[in-house]
Protein backbone atom coordinates (compact mmCIF):
# COMPACT_ATOMS: atom_id res chain seq x y z
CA UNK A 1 -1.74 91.50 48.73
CA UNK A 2 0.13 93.61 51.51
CA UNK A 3 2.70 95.99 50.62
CA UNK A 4 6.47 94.17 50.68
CA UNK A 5 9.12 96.88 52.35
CA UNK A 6 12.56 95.41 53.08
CA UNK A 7 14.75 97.00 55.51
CA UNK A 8 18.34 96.89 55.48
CA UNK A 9 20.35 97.71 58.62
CA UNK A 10 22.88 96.01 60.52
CA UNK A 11 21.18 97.00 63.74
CA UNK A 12 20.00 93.53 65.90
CA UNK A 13 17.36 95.74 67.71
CA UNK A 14 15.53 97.36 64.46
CA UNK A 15 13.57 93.96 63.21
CA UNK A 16 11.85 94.26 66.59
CA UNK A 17 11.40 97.87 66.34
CA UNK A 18 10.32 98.28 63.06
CA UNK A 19 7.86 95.15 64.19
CA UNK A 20 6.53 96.25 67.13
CA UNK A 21 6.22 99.80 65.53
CA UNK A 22 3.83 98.25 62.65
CA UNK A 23 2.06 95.34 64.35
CA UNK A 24 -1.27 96.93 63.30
CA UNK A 25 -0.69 97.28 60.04
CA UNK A 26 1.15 93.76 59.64
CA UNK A 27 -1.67 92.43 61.43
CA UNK A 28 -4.22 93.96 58.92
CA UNK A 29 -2.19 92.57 56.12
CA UNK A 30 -1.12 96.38 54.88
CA UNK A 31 2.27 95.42 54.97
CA UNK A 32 4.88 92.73 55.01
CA UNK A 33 8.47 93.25 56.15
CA UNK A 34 11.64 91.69 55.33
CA UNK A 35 15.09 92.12 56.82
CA UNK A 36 18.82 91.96 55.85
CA UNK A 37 21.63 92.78 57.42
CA UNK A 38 23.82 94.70 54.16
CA UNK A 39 23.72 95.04 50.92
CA UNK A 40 24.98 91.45 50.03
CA UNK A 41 21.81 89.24 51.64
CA UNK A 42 19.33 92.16 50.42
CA UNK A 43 20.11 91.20 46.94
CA UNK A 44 19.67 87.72 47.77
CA UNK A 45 16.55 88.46 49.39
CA UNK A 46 15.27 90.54 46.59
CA UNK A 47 15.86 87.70 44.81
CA UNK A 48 13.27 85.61 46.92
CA UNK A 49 10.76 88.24 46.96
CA UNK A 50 10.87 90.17 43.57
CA UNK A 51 7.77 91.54 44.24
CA UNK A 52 9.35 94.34 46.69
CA UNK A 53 7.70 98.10 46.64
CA UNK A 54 10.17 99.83 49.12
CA UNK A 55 13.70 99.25 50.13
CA UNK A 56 14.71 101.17 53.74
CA UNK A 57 18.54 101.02 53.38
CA UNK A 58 21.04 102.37 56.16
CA UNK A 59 24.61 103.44 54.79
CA UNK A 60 27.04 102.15 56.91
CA UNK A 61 27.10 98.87 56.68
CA UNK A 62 29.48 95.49 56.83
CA UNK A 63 30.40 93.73 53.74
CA UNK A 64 27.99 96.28 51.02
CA UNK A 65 26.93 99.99 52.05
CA UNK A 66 24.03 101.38 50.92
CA UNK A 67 25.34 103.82 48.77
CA UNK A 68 26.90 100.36 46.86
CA UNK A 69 23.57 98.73 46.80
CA UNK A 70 21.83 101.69 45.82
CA UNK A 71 23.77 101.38 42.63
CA UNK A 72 23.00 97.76 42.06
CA UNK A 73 19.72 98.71 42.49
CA UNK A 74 20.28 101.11 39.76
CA UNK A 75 21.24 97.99 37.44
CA UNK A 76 18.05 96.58 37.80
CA UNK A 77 16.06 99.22 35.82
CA UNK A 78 13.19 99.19 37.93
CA UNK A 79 11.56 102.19 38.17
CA UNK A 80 8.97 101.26 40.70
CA UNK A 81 11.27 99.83 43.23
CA UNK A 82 11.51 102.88 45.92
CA UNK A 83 14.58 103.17 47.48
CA UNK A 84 14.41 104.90 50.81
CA UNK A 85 17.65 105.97 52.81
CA UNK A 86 18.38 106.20 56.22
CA UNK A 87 21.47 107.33 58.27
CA UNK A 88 22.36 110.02 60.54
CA UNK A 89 21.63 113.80 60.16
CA UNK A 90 25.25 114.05 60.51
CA UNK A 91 26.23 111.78 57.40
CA UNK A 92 24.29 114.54 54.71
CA UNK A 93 26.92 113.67 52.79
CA UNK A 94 26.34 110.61 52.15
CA UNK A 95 22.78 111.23 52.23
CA UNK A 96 23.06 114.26 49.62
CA UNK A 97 24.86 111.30 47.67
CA UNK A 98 22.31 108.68 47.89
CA UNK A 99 19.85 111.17 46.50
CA UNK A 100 21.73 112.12 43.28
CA UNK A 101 22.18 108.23 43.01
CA UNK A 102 18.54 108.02 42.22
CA UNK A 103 16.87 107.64 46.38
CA UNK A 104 13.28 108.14 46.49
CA UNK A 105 13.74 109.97 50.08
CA UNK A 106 15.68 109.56 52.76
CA UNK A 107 14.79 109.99 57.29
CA UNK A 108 17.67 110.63 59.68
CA UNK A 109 18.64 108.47 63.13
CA UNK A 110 17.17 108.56 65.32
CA UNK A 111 14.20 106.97 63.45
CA UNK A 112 11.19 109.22 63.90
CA UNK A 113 8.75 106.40 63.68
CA UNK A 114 6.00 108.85 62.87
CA UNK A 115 8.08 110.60 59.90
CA UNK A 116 9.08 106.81 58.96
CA UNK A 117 5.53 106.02 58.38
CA UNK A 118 4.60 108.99 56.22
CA UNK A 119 7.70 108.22 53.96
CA UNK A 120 6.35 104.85 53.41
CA UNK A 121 3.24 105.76 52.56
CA UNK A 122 4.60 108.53 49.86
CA UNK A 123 7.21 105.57 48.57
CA UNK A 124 4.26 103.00 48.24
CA UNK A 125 1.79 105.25 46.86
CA UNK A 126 4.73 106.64 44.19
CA UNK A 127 5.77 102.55 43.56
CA UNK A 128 2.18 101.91 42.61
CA UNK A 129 1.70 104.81 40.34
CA UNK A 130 5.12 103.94 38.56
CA UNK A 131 4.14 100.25 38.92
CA UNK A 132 0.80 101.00 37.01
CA UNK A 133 2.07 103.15 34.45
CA UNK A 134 4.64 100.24 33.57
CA UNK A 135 2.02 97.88 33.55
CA UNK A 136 -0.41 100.43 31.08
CA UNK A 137 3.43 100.75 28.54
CA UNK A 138 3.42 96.88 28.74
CA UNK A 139 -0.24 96.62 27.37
CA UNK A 140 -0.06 99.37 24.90
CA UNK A 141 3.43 97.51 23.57
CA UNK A 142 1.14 93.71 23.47
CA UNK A 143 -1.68 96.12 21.95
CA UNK A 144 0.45 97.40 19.08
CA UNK A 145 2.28 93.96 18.54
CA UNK A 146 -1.15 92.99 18.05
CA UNK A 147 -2.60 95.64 15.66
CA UNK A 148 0.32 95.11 13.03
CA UNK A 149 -0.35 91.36 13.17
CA UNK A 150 -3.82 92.54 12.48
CA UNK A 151 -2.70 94.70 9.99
CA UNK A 152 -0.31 91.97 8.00
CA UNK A 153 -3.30 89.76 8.08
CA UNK A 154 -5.57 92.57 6.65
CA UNK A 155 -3.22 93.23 4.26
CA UNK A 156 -2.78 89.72 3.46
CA UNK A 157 -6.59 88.88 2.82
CA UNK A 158 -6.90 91.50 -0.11
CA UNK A 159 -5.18 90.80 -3.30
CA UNK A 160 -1.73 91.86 -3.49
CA UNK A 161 0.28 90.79 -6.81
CA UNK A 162 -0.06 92.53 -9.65
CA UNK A 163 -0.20 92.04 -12.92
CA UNK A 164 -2.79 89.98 -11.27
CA UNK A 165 -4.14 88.68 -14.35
CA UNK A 166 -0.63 88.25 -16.50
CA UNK A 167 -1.97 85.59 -19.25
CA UNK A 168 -5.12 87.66 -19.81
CA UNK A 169 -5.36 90.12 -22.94
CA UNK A 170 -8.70 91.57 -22.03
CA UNK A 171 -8.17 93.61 -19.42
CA UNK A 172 -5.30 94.82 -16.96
CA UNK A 173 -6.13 96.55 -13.30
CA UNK A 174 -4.30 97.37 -10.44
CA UNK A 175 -5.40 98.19 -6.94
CA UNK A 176 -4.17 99.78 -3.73
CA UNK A 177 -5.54 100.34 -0.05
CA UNK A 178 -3.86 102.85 2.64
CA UNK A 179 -5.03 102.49 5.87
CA UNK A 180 -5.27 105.71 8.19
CA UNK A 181 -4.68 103.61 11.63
CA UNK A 182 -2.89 100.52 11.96
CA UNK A 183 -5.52 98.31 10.82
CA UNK A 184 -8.61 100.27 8.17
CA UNK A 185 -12.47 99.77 6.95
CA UNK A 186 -11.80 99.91 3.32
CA UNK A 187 -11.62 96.92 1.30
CA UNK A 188 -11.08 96.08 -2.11
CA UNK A 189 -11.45 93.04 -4.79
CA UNK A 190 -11.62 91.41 -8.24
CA UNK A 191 -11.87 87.72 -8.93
CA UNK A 192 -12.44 85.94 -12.32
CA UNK A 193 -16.36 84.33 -12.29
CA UNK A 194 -15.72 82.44 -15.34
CA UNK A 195 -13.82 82.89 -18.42
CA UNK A 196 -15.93 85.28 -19.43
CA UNK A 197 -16.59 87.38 -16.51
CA UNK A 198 -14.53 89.56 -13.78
CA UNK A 199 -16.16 90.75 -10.67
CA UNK A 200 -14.74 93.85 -9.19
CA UNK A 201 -15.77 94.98 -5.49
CA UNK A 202 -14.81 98.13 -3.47
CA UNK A 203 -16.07 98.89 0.24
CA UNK A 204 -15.89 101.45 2.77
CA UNK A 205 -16.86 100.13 6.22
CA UNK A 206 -18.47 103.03 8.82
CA UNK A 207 -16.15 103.55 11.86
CA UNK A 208 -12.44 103.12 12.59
CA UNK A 209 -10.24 100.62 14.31
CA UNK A 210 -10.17 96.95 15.12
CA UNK A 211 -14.02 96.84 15.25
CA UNK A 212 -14.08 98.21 11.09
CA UNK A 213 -11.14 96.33 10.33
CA UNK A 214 -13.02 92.98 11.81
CA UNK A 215 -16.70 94.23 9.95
CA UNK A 216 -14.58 94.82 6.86
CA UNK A 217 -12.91 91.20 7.21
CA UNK A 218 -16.58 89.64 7.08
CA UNK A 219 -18.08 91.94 4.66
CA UNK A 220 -14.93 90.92 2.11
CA UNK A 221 -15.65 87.14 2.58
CA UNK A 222 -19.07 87.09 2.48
CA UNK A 223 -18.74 89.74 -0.98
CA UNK A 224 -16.00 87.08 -2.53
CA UNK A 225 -17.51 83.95 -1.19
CA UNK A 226 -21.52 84.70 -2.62
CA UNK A 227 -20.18 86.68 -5.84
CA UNK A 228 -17.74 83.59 -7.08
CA UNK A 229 -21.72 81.81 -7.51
CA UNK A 230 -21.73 83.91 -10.30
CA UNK A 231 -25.19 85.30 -9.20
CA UNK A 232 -26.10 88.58 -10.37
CA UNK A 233 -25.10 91.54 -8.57
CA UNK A 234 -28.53 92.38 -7.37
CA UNK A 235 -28.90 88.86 -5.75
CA UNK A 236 -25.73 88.85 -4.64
CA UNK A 237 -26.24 92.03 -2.43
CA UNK A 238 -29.46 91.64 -1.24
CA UNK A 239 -27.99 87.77 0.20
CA UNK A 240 -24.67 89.95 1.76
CA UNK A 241 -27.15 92.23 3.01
CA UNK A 242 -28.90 89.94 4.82
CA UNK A 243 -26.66 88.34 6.13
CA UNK A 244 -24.48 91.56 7.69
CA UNK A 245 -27.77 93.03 9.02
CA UNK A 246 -28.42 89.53 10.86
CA UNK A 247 -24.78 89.75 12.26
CA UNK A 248 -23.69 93.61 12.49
CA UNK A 249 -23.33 94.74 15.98
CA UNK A 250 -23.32 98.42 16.65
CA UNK A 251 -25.11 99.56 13.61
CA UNK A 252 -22.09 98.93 11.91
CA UNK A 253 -22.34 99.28 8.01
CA UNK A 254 -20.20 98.86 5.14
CA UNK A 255 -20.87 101.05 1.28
CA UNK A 256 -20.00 99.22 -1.21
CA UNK A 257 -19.66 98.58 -5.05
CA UNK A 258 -20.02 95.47 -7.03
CA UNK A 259 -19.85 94.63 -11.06
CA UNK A 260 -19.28 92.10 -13.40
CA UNK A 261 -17.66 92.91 -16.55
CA UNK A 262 -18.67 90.45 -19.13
CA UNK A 263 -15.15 90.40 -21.62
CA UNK A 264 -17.10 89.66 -24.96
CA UNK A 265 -19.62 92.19 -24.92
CA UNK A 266 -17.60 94.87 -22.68
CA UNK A 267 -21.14 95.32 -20.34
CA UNK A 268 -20.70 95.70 -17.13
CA UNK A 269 -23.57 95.54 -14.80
CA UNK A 270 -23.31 96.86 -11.47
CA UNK A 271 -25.18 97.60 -7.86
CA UNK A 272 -24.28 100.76 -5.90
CA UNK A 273 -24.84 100.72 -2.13
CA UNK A 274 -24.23 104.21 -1.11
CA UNK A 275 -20.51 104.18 -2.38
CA UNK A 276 -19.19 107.12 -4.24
CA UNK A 277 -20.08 106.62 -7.87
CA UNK A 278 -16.71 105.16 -9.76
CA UNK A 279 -15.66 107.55 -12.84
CA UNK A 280 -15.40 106.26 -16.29
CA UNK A 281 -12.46 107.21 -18.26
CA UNK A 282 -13.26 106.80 -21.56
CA UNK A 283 -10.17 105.62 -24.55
CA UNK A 284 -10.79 109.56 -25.83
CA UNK A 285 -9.54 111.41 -22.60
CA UNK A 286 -13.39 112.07 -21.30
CA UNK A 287 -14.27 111.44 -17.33
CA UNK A 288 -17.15 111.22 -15.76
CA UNK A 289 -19.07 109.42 -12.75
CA UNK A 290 -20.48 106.26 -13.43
CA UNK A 291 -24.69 106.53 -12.81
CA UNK A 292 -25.71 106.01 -9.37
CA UNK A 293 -28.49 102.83 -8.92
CA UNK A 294 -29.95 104.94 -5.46
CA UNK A 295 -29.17 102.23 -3.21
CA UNK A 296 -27.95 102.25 0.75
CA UNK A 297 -24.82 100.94 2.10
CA UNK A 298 -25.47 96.86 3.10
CA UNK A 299 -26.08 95.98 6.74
CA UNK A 300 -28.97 98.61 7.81
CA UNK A 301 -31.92 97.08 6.74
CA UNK A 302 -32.48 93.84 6.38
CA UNK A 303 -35.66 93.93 4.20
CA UNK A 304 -33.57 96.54 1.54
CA UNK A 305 -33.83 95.30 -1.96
CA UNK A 306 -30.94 96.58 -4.59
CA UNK A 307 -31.05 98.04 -7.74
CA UNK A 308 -28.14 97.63 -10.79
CA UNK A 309 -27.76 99.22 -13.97
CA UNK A 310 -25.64 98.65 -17.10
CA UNK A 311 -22.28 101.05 -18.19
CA UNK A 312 -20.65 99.96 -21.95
CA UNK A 313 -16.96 99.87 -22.09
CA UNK A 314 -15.19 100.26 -24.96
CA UNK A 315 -11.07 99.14 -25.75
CA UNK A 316 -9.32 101.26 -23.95
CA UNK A 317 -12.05 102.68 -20.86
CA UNK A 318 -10.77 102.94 -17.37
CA UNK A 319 -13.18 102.48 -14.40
CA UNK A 320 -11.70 104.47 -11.47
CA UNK A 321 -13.41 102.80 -7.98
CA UNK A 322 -11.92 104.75 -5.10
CA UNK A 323 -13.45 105.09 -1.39
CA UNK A 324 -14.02 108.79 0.11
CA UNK A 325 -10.65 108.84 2.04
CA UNK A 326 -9.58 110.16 -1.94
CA UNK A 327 -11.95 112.52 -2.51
CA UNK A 328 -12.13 113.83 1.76
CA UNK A 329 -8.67 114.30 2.15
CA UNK A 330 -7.81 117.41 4.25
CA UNK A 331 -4.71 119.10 4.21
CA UNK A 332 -3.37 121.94 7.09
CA UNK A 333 -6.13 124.54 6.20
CA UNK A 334 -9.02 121.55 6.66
CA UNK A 335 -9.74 121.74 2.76
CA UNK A 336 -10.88 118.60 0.85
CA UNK A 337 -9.29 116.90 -2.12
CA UNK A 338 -12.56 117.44 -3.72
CA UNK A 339 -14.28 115.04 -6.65
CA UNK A 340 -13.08 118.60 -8.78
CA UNK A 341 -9.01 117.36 -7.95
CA UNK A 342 -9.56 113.75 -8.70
CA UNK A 343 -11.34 114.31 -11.95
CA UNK A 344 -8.76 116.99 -12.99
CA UNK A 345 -6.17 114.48 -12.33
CA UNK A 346 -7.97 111.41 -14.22
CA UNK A 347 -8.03 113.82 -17.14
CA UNK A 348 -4.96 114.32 -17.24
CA UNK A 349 -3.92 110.57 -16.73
CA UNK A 350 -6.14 109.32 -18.71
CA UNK A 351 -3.75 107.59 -21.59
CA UNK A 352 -2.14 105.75 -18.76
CA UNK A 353 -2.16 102.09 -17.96
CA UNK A 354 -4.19 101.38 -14.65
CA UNK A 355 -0.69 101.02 -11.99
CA UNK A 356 0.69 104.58 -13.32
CA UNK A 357 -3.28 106.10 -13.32
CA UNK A 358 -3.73 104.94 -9.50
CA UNK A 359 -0.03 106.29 -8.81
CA UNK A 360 -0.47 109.52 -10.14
CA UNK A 361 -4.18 110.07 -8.26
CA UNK A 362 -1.94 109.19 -4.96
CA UNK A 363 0.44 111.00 -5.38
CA UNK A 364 -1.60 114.06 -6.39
CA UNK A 365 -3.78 113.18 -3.01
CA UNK A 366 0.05 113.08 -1.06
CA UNK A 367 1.05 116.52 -2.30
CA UNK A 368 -2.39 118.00 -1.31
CA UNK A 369 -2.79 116.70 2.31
CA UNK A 370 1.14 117.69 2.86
CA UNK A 371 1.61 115.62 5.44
CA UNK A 372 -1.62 116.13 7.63
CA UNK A 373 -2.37 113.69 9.08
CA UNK A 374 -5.26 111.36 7.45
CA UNK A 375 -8.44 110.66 9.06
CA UNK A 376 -9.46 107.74 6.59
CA UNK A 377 -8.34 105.35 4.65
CA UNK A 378 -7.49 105.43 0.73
CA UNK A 379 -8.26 102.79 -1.26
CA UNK A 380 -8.20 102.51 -5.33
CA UNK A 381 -8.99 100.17 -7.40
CA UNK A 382 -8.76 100.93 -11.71
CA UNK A 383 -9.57 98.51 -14.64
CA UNK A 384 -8.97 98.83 -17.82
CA UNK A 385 -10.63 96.98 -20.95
CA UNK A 386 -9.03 96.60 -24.01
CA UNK A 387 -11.84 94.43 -25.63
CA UNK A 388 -13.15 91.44 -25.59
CA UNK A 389 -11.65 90.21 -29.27
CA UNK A 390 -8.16 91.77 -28.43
């Protein structure tokens, strides 16, 4: 598309001029020219060809000046329309004006066709840088209008109300997930298999962004849809597994954590796929990690079979699942949270029901950190048991 510069003078002879002066590039489709006679049938005109770079406006004229449609101009807020003056070396007065009224640049009668040219080249090449950068604001705006949809859907796929489970005596749990960006990796959720039976799931998926946030969409359905078959956890990895490592692009790969409490025995059984090892908070104010089953995050290899083990909880345990945005936590001085902080802080919490636990671990995390800025995302997730018969 050639470059549109409208010139506004009152002069008869300047259309063929300016014409004759630029046949070559007209020609060559460089540039296209239109002409008004004042500031009145410019606006009209700009109104017919919005698209305009660079405006070449003499002062004196009938009916508008240009100093007056310089300032409607102004009105229009477009940063990319040049506005280039021309009038007499005598009028620097009104030229001096124009300029502190926002002009691009200004040439003096009689028209130096050569100096005329240059002008135009500086007031197209600055339109198009201005015009691009406008153009990069508008995409980053649609970007970000985009990544909090994302991040209300995210948000909206993981369980949010809590008590979650308000008619059931057995247990209580609460959960929470902080992304670092806009949209996160981490994932967490619980769902009842049967009366008898609560799964619980936690995931951290590698990387950062949209891409994680999409990865950690798919891993989350595929956990929820193949653990509601009430399949055991070992099964119900391997399948997940299998199916990420058919579909995972980028050597993308997610850790993750899955058990089943059974209510009337208080066993758990569980499968660990390279996800930090939940802590156990036992009814008599002891913490420690739950046993690892040696296992690698799911979506890597396809042919990787999973281990699970069994952890006995009694009324009154508390199984704290957390992702390492807890634990690797930096503050100012680029020191981590540490596994040391967040066990200090379950012991000390350890009497508390599983909303005020998760609270106090975050807000322990919060007063570390200090405001630096976090590199991952924190996600939680605590149950407590009462017992089966309570």
């Amino acid at each position: 598309m050639p470059e549109k510069i409208m010139v506004v003078d009152d002069e008869p002879d300047l259309e063929s001029l300016i014409r004759q002066r630029f046949r070559k590039q007209i020609r060559n489709g460089e540039y296209e020219f239109v002409f008004a006679g004042n500031g009145l049938t410019a606006l009209s005109a700009l109104l017919e060809h919005p698209d305009t770079n660079v405006i070449l406006s003499d002062i004196n004229m009938p009916e508008m000046d240009g100093l007056t449609l310089l300032a409607r101009l102004n009105e229009l807020k477009n940063p990319a329309l040049k506005t280039v003056i021309v009038s007499a070396y005598g009028d620097m007065e009104n030229i001096r004006t124009a300029m502190n009224r926002g002009a691009f640049d200004f040439v003096t009668k009689p028209v130096d066709f050569n100096d005329l040219e240059t002008t135009i080249r500086k007031s197209i090449e600055q339109s198009r840088i201005l015009l691009q950068a406008q153009q990069d604001h508008d995409r980053l705006v649609s970007i970000q209008r985009d990544l909090n949809v994302a991040r209300d859907i995210q948000l909206a796929i993981l369980p949010q109300a809590f008590p979650a489970f308000p008619n059931r005596k057995e247990f209580d749990l609460f959960a929470s997930m902080t992304a670092a960006k806009e949209v996160g990796g981490d994932f967490y959720d619980f769902f009842l298999i049967d009366n008898d039976r609560l799964g619980v799931v936690i995931g951290d998926v590698s990387g950062k962004g949209v891409p994680a946030a999409i990865f950690m969409a798919v891993s989350r359905t595929l956990m929820r849809a193949t653990a509601l078959k009430g399949i055991p956890p070992t099964e119900c990895m391997n399948y997940v597994n299998h199916l990420l490592c058919r579909e995972s692009l980028s050597s993308m790969f997610v850790t993750l954590f899955y058990g089943i409490l059974t209510f009337s025995t208080g066993e758990m059984i569980y499968s660990n796929g390279g996800h930090n090892p939940p802590y156990l908070v036992s009814s008599d104010g002891t913490v420690q990690p739950v046993a690892l089953t040696h296992d690698m995050a799911l979506g890597l290899f396809e042919d990787n079979q999973y281990q699970c083990k069994t952890l006995k909880m009694g009324g009154g345990d508390t199984l704290v699942l957390y992702t390492d945005g807890v634990t690797e936590a930096m503050n100012r001085r680029e020191e981590c949270y540490s596994e040391d902080r967040l066990e200090e802080v379950l012991i000390r919490s350890a009497s508390q029901a599983p909303l005020d636990l998760t609270r106090s671990v975050l807000d322990s995390v919060r007063a570390f950190v200090d405001g630096h800025e976090a590199s991952d995302d924190i996600t939680m997730l605590t149950l407590q048991f009462y017992g089966g018969g309570k």
